[in-house]
Structures are given as structure tokens and as C-alpha cells.
Protein backbone atom coordinates (compact mmCIF):
# COMPACT_ATOMS: atom_id res chain seq x y z
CA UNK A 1 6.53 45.72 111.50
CA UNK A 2 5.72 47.76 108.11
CA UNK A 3 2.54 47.68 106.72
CA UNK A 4 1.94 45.58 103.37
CA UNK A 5 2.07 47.24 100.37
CA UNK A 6 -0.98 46.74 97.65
CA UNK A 7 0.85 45.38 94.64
CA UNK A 8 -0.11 47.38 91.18
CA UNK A 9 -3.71 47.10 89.51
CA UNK A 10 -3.17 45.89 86.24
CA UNK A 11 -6.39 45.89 83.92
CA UNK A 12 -7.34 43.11 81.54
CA UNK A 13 -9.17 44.12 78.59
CA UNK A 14 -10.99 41.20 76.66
CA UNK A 15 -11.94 41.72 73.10
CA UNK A 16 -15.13 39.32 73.25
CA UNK A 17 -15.53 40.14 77.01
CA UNK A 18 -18.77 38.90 77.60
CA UNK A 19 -17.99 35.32 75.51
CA UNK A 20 -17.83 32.23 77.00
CA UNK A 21 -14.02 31.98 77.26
CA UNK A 22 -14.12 35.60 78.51
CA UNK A 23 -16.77 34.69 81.47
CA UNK A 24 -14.56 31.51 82.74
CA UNK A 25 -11.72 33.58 82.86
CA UNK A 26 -13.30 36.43 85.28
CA UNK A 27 -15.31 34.19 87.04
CA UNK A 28 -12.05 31.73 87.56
CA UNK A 29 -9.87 34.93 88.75
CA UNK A 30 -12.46 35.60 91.10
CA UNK A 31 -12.78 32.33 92.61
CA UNK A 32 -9.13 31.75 92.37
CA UNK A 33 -8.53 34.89 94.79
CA UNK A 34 -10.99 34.10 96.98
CA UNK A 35 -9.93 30.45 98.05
CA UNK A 36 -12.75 28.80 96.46
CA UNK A 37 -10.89 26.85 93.96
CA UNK A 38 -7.33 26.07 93.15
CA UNK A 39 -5.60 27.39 90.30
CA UNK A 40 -5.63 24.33 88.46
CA UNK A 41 -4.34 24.54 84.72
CA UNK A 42 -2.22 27.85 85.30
CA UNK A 43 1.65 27.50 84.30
CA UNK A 44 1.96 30.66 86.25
CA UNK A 45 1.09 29.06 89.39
CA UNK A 46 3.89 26.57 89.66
CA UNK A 47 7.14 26.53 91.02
CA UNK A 48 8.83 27.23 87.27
CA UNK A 49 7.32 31.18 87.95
CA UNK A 50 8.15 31.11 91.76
CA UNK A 51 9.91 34.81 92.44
CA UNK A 52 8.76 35.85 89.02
CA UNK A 53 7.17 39.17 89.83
CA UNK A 54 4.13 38.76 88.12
CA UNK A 55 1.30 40.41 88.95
CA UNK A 56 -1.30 38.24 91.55
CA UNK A 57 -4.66 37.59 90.48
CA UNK A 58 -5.96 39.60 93.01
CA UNK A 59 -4.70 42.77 91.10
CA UNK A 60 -6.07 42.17 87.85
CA UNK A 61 -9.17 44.08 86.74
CA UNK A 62 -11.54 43.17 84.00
CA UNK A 63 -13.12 44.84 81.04
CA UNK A 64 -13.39 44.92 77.17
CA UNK A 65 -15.06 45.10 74.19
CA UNK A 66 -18.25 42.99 72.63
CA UNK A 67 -20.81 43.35 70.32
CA UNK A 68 -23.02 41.16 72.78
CA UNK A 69 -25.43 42.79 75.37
CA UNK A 70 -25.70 39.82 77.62
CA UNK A 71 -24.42 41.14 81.37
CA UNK A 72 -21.56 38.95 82.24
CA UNK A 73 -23.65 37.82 85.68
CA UNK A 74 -26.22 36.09 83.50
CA UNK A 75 -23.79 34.45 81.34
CA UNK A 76 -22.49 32.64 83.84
CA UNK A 77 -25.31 31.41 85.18
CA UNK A 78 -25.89 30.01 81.78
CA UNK A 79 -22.35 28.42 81.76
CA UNK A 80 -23.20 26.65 85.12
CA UNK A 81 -26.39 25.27 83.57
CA UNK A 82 -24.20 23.82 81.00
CA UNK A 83 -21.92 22.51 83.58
CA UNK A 84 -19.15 24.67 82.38
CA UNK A 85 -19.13 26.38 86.02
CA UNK A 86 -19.56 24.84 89.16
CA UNK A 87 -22.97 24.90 90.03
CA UNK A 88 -23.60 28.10 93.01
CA UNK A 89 -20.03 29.50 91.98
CA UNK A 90 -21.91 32.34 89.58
CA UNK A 91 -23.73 33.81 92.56
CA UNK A 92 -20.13 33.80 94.90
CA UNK A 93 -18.38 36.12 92.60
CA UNK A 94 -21.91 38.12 91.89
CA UNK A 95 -19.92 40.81 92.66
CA UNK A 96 -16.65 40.48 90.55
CA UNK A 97 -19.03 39.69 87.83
CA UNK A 98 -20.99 43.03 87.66
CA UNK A 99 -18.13 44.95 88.43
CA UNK A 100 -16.45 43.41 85.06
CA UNK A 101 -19.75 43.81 83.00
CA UNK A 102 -19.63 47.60 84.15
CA UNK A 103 -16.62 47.88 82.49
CA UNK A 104 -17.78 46.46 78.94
CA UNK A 105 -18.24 49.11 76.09
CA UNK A 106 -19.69 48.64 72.55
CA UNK A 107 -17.53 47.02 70.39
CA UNK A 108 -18.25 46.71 66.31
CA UNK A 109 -18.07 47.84 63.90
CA UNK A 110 -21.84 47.54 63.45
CA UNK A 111 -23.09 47.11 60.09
CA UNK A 112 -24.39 50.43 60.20
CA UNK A 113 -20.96 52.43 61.75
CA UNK A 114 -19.91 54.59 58.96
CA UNK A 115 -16.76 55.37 60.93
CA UNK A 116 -13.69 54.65 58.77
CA UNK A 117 -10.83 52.15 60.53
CA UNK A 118 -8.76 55.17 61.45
CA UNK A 119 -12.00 56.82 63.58
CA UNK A 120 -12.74 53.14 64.88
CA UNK A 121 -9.59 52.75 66.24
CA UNK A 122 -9.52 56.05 68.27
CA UNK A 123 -12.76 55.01 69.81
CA UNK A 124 -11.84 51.28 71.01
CA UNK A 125 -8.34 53.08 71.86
CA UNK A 126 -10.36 56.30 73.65
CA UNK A 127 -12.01 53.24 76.09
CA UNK A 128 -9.37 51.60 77.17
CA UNK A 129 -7.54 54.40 78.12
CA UNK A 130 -10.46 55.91 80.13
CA UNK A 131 -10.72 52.41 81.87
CA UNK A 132 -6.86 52.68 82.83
CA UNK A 133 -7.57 56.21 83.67
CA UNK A 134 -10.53 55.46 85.71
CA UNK A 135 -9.66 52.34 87.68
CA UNK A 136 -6.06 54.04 88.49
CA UNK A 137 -3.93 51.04 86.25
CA UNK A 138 -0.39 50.82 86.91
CA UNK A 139 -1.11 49.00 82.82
CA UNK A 140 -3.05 47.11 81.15
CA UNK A 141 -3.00 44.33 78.81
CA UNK A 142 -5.63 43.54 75.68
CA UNK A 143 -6.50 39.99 75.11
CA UNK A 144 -8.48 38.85 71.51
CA UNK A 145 -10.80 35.96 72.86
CA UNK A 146 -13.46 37.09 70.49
CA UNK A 147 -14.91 34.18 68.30
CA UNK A 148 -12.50 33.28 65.00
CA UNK A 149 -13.28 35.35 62.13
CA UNK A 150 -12.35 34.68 58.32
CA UNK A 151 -9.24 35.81 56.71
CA UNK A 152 -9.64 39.62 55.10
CA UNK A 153 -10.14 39.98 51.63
CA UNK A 154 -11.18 44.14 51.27
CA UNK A 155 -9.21 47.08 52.23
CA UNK A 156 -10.69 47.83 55.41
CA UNK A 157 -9.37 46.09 58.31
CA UNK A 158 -11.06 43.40 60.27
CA UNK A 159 -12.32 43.70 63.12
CA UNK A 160 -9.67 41.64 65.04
CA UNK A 161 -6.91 43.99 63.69
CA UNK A 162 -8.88 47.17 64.60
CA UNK A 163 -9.18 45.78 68.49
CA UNK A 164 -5.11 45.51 67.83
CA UNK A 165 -4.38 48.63 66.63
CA UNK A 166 -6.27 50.09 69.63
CA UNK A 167 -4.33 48.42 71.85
CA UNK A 168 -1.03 49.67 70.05
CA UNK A 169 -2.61 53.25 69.83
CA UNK A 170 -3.71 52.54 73.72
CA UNK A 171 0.06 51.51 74.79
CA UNK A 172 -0.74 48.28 75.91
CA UNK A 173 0.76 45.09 75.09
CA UNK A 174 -1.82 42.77 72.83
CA UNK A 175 -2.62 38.69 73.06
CA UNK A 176 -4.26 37.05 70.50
CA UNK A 177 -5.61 34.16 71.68
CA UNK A 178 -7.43 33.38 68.82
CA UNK A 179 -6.63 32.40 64.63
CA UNK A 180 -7.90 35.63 63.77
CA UNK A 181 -5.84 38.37 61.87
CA UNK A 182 -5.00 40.79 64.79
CA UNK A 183 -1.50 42.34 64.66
CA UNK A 184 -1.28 40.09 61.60
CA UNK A 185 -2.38 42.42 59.14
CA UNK A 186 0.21 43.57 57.02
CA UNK A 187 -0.74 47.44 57.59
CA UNK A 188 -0.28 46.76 61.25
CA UNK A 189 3.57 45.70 60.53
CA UNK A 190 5.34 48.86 61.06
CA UNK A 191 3.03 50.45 64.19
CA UNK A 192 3.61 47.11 65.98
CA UNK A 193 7.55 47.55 65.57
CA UNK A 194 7.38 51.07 66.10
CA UNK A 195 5.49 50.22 69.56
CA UNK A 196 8.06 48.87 71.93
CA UNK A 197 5.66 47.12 72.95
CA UNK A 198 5.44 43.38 74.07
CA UNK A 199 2.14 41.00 71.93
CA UNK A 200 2.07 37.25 71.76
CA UNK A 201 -0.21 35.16 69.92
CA UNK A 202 -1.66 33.46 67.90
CA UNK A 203 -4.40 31.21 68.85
CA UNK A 204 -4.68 29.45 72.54
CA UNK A 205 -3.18 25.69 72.17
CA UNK A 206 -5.85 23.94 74.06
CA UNK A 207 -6.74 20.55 72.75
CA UNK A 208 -6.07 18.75 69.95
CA UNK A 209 -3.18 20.82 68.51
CA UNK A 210 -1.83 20.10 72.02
CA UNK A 211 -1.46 16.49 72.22
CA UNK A 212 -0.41 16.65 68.04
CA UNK A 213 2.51 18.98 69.84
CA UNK A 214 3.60 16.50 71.76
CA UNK A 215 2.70 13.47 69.67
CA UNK A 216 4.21 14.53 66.34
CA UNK A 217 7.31 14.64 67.91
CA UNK A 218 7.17 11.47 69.38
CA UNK A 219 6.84 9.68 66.17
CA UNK A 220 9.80 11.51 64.86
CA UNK A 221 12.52 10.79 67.61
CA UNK A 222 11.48 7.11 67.41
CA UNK A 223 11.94 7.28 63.32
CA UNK A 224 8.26 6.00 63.19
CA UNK A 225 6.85 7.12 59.92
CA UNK A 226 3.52 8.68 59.75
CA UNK A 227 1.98 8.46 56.87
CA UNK A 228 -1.63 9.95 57.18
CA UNK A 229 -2.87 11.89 59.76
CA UNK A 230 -6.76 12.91 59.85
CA UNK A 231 -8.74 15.00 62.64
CA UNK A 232 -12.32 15.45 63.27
CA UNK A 233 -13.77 18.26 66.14
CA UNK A 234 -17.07 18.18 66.60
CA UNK A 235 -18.39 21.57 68.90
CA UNK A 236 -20.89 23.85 69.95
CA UNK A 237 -21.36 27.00 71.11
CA UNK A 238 -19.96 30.68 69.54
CA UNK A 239 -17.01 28.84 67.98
CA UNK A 240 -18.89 25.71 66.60
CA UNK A 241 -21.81 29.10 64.87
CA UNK A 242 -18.55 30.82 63.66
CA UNK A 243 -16.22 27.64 62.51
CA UNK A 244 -18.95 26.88 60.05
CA UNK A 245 -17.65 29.37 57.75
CA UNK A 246 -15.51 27.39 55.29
CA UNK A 247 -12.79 30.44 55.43
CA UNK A 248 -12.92 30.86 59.42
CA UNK A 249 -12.55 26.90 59.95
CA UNK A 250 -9.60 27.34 57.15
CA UNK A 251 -7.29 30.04 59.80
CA UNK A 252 -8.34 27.78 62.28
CA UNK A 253 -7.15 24.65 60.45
CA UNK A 254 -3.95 26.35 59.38
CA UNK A 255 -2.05 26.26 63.22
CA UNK A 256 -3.28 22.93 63.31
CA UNK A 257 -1.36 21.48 59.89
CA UNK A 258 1.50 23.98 60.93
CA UNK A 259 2.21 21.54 64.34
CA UNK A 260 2.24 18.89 62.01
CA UNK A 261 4.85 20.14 58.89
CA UNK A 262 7.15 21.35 61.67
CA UNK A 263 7.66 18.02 64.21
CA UNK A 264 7.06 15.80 61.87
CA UNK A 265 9.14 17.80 58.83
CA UNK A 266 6.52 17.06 55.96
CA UNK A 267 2.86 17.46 56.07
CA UNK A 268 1.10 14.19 55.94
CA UNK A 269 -1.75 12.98 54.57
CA UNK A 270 -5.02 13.85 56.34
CA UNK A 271 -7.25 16.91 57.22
CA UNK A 272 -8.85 18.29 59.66
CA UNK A 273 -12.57 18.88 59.37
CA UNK A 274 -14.76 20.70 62.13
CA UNK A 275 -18.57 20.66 62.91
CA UNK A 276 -20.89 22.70 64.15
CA UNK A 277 -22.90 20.79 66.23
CA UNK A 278 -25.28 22.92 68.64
CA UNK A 279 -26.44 20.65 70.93
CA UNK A 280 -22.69 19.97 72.52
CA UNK A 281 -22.84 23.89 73.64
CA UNK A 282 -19.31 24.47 75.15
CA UNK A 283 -18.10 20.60 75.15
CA UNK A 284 -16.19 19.84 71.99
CA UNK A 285 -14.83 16.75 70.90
CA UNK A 286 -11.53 16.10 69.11
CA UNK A 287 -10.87 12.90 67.30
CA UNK A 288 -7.54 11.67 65.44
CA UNK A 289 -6.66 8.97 63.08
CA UNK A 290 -2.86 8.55 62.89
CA UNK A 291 -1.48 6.04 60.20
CA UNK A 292 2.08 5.25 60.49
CA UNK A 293 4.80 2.49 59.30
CA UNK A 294 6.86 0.92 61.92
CA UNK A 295 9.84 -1.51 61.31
CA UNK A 296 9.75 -3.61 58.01
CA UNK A 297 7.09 -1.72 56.73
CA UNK A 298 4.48 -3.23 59.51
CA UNK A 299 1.55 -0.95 59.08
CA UNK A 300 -0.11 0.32 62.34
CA UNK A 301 -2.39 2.89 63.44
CA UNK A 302 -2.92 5.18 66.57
CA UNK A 303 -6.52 6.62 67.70
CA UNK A 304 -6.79 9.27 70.10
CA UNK A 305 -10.48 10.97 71.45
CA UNK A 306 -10.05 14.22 73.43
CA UNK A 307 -13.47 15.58 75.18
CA UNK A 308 -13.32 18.72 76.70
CA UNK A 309 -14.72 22.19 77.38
CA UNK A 310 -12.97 25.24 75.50
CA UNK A 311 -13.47 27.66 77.63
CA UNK A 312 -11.96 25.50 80.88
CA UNK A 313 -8.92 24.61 79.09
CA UNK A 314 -8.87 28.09 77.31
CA UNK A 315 -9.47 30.41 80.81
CA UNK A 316 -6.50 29.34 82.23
CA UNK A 317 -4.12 30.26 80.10
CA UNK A 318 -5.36 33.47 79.50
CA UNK A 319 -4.95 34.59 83.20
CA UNK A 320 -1.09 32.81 82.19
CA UNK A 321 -0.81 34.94 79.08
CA UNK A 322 -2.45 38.45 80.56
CA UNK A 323 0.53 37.81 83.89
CA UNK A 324 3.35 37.04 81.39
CA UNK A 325 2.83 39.62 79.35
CA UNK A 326 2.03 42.87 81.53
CA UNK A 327 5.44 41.39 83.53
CA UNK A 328 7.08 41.39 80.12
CA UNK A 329 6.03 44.97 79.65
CA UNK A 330 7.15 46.10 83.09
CA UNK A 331 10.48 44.34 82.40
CA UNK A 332 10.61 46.55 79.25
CA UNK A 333 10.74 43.93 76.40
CA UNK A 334 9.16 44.76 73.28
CA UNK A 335 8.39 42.52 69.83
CA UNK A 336 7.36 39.25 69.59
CA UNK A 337 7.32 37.28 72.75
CA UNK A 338 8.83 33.81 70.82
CA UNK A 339 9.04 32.35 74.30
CA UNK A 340 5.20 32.40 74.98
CA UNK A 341 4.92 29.98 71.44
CA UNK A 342 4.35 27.21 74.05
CA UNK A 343 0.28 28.51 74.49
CA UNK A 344 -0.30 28.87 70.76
CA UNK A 345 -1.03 27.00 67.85
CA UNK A 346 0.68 29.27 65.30
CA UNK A 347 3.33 31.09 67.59
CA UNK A 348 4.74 34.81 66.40
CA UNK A 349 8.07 34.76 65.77
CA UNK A 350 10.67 32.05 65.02
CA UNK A 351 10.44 28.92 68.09
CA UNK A 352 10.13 25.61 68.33
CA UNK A 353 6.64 23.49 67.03
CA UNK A 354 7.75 20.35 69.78
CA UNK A 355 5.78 20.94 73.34
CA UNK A 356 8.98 19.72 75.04
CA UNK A 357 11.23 22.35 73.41
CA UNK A 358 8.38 24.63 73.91
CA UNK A 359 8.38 24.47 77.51
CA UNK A 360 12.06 24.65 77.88
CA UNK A 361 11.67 28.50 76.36
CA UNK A 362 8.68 29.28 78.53
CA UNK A 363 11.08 27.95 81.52
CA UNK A 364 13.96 30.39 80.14
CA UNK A 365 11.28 33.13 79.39
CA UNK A 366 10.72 32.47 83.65
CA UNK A 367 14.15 32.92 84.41
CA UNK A 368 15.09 36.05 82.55
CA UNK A 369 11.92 37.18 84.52
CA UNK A 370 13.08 36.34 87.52
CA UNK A 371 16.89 37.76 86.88
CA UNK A 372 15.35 41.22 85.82
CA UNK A 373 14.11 42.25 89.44
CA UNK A 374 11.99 45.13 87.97
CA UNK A 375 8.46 45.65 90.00
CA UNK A 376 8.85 42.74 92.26
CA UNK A 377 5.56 42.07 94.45
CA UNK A 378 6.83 40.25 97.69
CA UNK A 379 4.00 38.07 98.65
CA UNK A 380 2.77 38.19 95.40
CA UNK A 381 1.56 34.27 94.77
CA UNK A 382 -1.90 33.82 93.89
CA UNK A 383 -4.25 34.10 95.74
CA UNK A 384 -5.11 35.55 99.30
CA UNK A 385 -8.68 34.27 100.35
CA UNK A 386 -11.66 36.81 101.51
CA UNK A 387 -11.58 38.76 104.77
């Protein structure tokens, strides 16, 4: 009998790493891997990526960039005093933890960096090749979960777009999992074609924009007119301090009308407002008023209240995204990954807006994954538990 093969590290580098979507993700992997929870809200772990070759959670190494100096160990603690994390699960993956933290470099730019973007990119591009270098990386993959920043208005580039121009410069594919600019930029255009590389984005479909996926359609196939539709999201927390910025909240705003105009093929009446509201930390909640006209005219309306935590529903499908892509990038597909629209709010590429239609390409995405028999990992579903 043969000895088992290790599959591939593959590193994970997370712009915002020591955020709180960014802590629930390496703390989840960890406990994921080592039996202690089940991989609930991962697409990747169900039978539609069965014999997919993606990489196993156990392979996937964690570090990144952030402008905070909080070690990663101590912000989860936090999170599991805001009931984020399960209560003792902090202290089980100690070690996981400071292993990621060690990993962390700088990120900016500071206010006082008088680097120009060019000399900014080399050094975020410099550390992520020294991390594949160092942790022996068969590749890695660099995921935006920073907090949302406004739209740019100067010449230099934001900082969302330098982190993505790294990761081009780097040769790794790039995620955005948030409404910020990224790969977005204009100037970024012709070095993301010129890449072959693989990037998906932008911003994580979580909450509300995911039940208006699959509710705008709904009123459409049943030739229900809407005729207003308002939202309301009250949070906490890094997004709720950032998302009071009129112009942030506005990129945010935009994937969330985009849903909207595309199932429902007009944009109704209605906006979406968000508040900062401190004392909800990382619970949010997500309200919608939906006024439509049903037969003869009858006017009716439809309520729906969504409470949740961000950075459970977000984790998730970042250990989904980091997977799909790095697989993508082993497969050798380059360009927009339209299939992967089914996580996002305002998908790259041309793709469907319905959730239904959505998941049919991420199930098609699965199979040409499965058909291209690069890098298979026998053995490779989730999760082995702890000798």
C-alpha cells in the first residue's frame, strides 16, 4: 500500500487580514480541519464540487495585509465575546491563529508614505511573494476583505486597486469580496488582461442583496408588478464606521439597485439607506419594504427582516471563492470568472442577476472543473480531523 501524498499548500492572502471577516475565515478553516465544526455555509463542500480537485482546507495557509496591529489571537477572542465565535473555539485554534498573524505585514499607504503607487505596489507585491517563497506555495490567491472604501476621485490609485495590482504584479489570481475599486480601476484594465490570470469579484452577496436575488425574480415570472422597493440595514462594527461615508455607502448601494434593474428589468422606486449603529458590533440588520400590484390593480405589500452576522455569512464563502479560484488557476483559465457572479453583488463580466440562473453557472463552472483533471487531490474533501 503507497503512502499518501500531501496535496499542494496553497496560501491565502487577505487584504484586511486581521478584520473581522478575515478572523472568521481563519479561525473557521481551522476548526473546519480539525473536526470541530462542520462546514456549514460552504458551496464547495457539497456534492455539486464532489471530484472537483480543489484544494482541501487543510492546505490553505493564511496571511495578508492590514493597517491594524491587533494580533489575530486577540481578535478572536473579541469576536467570541460578541458571540460571533463559539465561545472556547479562539483558544482551540490558538495555534492556527498566531501562525496566520505571523504572516501579516504592514499594509497602507499611511498618511505619511511618500512612496508613489508604482513603489507601493512592488512592496505589497515584494510580500506576498516572500510568503509563497517562504511557506513553499504550490500558489496563492489574494482576497480584498478590507472594509469598503469610497469611489476615487484623484490620480493616485486607491488603496483597494494598489492591493490588486500587487497581486497581478505577484502572479496570483485576485477576489474582491468587497464594493471597493480593486481591479476596477480603469489603469488596471490592460495589466489585468495582459495577466492570464483568473479574479472574480465584486462584493460578497451575503444578505439582503441575496434574498432581493432570488425575490426580484420571483415577482417577475409571476408578472407581479413591483412598484416600490425600499431597504434599510442597520450595522455595526468596521463596516457600519466605514458605510457612514455618504460615497462608501453609495458603491455599496450600487450592487444592491443593480439586482434590482436586472430581475426585475426597471429600477423601482425605493432606496436603500444604511446606518451606523455601534452598539450592534458585527450583527446587522436588513429590512425591506416591497410594494407591488397584483391582479386588477389590487395593491399589496411584502415585508421581509433579515438579522445576521457579516462576517458568518461572509467567511464562508471566502474559503468557497479562495478554492474556486486557485483551482481555476491550476486549470489555466484566465479573465473574468462570470461563473463565480453567483457570490457577488455586482458580478465581473456579463451573467445572470437571478440566484437560480446563478447557480446553474456555478454548477457548470463545477463541471468544467471536474472534466479538466488537472492537479487532482484524491482524498481531497474537507477536512481530516487532528492526530
Amino acid at each position: 500500500m503507497s503512502a499518501s501524498v500531501s496535496p499542494p499548500r496553497i496560501g491565502v492572502w487577505l487584504i484586511g487580514a486581521r478584520g473581522s471577516v478575515a478572523t472568521t475565515v481563519v479561525t473557521g478553516c481551522a476548526a473546519v480541519t480539525a473536526g470541530l465544526h462542520p462546514p456549514a455555509g460552504m458551496v464547495t463542500e457539497t456534492p455539486l464540487f464532489e471530484g472537483c480537485g480543489l484544494p482541501p482546507l487543510s492546505s490553505l495557509v493564511f496571511g495578508g495585509h492590514d493597517t491594524a496591529n491587533c494580533p489575530l489571537p486577540k481578535r478572536a477572542e473579541a469576536l467570541a465575546a460578541g458571540g460571533v465565535l463559539p465561545p472556547g473555539l479562539p483558544s482551540a485554534v490558538g495555534a492556527e491563529l498566531t501562525a496566520a498573524d505571523r504572516e501579516i505585514r504592514p499594509g497602507g499607504p499611511a498618511p505619511d508614505d511618500v512612496r508613489d503607487d508604482d513603489a507601493l505596489i512592488a512592496g505589497f507585491a515584494a510580500d506576498i511573494r516572500d510568503f509563497v517563497r517562504r511557506q513553499g506555495l504550490a500558489r496563492a490567491v489574494v482576497v480584498n476583505v478590507a472594509s469598503t472604501e469610497p469611489a476615487p476621485t484623484g490620480p493616485r490609485l486607491p488603496a483597494s486597486s494598489l492591493y490588486a495590482a500587487a497581486a497581478l504584479r505577484a502572479g496570483c489570481p485576485y477576489v474582491n469580496f468587497t464594493p471597493s475599486t480593486g481591479l476596477h480601476h480603469p489603469a488596471l484594465a490592460a495589466p489585468a488582461a495582459a495577466s492570464g490570470l483568473p479574479y472574480a469579484g465584486r462584493d460578497g452577496k451575503t444578505g439582503q442583496t441575496l434574498l432581493r436575488s432570488v425575490l426580484g425574480p420571483m415577482f417577475a415570472q409571476r408578472a407581479l408588478t413591483v412598484r416600490a422597493w425600499s431597504g434599510t440595514n442597520l450595522l455595526g462594527g468596521g463596516d457600519g464606521a466605514s458605510l457612514a461615508d455618504p460615497a462608501a455607502a453609495a458603491a455599496k448601494n450600487a450592487g444592491k439597485e443593480r439586482v434590482l434593474a436586472d430581475t426585475l428589468g426597471a429600477t423601482p422606486e425605493g432606496e436603500v439607506h444604511i446606518d451606523d449603529v455601534p452598539a450592534l458590533g458585527d450583527w446587522k440588520t436588513a429590512w425591506d419594504h416591497i410594494a407591488f400590484d397584483g391582479f386588477l390593480g389590487t395593491r399589496m405589500i411584502l415585508q421581509t427582516i433579515w438579522q445576521g452576522c457579516d462576517s458568518a455569512l461572509a467567511a464562508p464563502l471566502v474559503l468557497d471563492l479562495a478554492r474556486l479560484t486557485t483551482r481555476a488557476h491550476e486549470t489555466g483559465l484566465s479573465g473574468p470568472l462570470t461563473d463565480l457572479g453567483f457570490f457577488f453583488k455586482d458580478p465581473v463580466g456579463a451573467g445572470p442577476a437571478a440566484l437560480g440562473e446563478q447557480y446553474a453557472a456555478l454548477a457548470a463552472f463545477g463541471e468544467r472543473l471536474r472534466g479538466s483533471g488537472v492537479g487532482e487531490h484524491p482524498g481531497d474533501a474537507v477536512s481530516g480531523g487532528r492526530s
